[in-house]
Protein backbone atom coordinates (compact mmCIF):
# COMPACT_ATOMS: atom_id res chain seq x y z
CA UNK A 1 -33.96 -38.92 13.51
CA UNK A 2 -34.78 -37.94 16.44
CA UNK A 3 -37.36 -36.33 18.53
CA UNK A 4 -35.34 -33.14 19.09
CA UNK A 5 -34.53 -32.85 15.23
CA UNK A 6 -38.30 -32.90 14.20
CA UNK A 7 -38.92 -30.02 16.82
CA UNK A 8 -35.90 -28.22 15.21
CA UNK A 9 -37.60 -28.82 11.75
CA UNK A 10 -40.82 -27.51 12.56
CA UNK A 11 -39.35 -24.63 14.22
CA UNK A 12 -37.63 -23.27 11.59
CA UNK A 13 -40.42 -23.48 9.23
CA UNK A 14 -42.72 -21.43 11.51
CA UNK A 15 -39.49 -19.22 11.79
CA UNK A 16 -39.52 -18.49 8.12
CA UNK A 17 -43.04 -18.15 7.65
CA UNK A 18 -43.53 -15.84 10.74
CA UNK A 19 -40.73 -13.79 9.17
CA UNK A 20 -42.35 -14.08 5.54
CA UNK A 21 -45.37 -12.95 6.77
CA UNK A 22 -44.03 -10.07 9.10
CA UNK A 23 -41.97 -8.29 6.04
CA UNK A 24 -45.24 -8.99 4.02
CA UNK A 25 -47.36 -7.04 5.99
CA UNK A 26 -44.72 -4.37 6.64
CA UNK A 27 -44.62 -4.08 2.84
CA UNK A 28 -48.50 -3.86 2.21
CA UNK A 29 -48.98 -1.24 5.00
CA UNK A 30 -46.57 0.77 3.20
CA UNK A 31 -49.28 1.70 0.29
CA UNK A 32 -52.95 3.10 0.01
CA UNK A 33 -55.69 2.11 -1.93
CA UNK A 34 -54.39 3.49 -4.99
CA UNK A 35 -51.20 1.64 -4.39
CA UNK A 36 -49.01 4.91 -3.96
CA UNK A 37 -46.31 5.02 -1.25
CA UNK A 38 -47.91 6.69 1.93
CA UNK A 39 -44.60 7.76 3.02
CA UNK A 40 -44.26 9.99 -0.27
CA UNK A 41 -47.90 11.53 -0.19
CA UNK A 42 -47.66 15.03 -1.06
CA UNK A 43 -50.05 17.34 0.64
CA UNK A 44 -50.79 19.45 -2.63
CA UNK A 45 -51.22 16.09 -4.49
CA UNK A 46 -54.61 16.69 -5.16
CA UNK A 47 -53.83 19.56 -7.26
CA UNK A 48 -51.74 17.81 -9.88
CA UNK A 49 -52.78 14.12 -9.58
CA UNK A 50 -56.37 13.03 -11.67
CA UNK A 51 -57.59 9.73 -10.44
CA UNK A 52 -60.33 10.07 -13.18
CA UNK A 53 -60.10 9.37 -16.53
CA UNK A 54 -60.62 12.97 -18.83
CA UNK A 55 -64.54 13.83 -19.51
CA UNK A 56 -64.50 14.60 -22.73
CA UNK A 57 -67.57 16.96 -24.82
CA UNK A 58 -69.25 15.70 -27.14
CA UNK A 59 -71.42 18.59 -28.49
């Protein structure tokens, strides 16, 4: 093989990890820290979404 064809190797493997990594990131940044879509974020979610778990009384 030559010289050329190793350079073509390599650059298709930093191709497909740049692109990996690209649509990886797009993907994460796409969430919160509660892993809910930020895109669908209601602004009245606070009044029907518990993060909590129930406190229950114990009297």
């Amino acid at each position: 093989m030559s010289f050329g064809d190793y350079v073509y190797i390599v650059a298709v493997i930093l191709f497909a990890y740049m692109t990996f990594v690209i649509i990886r990131n797009n993907f994460r940044s796409k969430f919160d820290a509660q892993e809910r879509r930020k895109d669908l974020a209601d602004e009245y979610e606070e009044d029907y979404i518990v993060d909590k778990q129930p406190e229950s009384k114990e009297d």
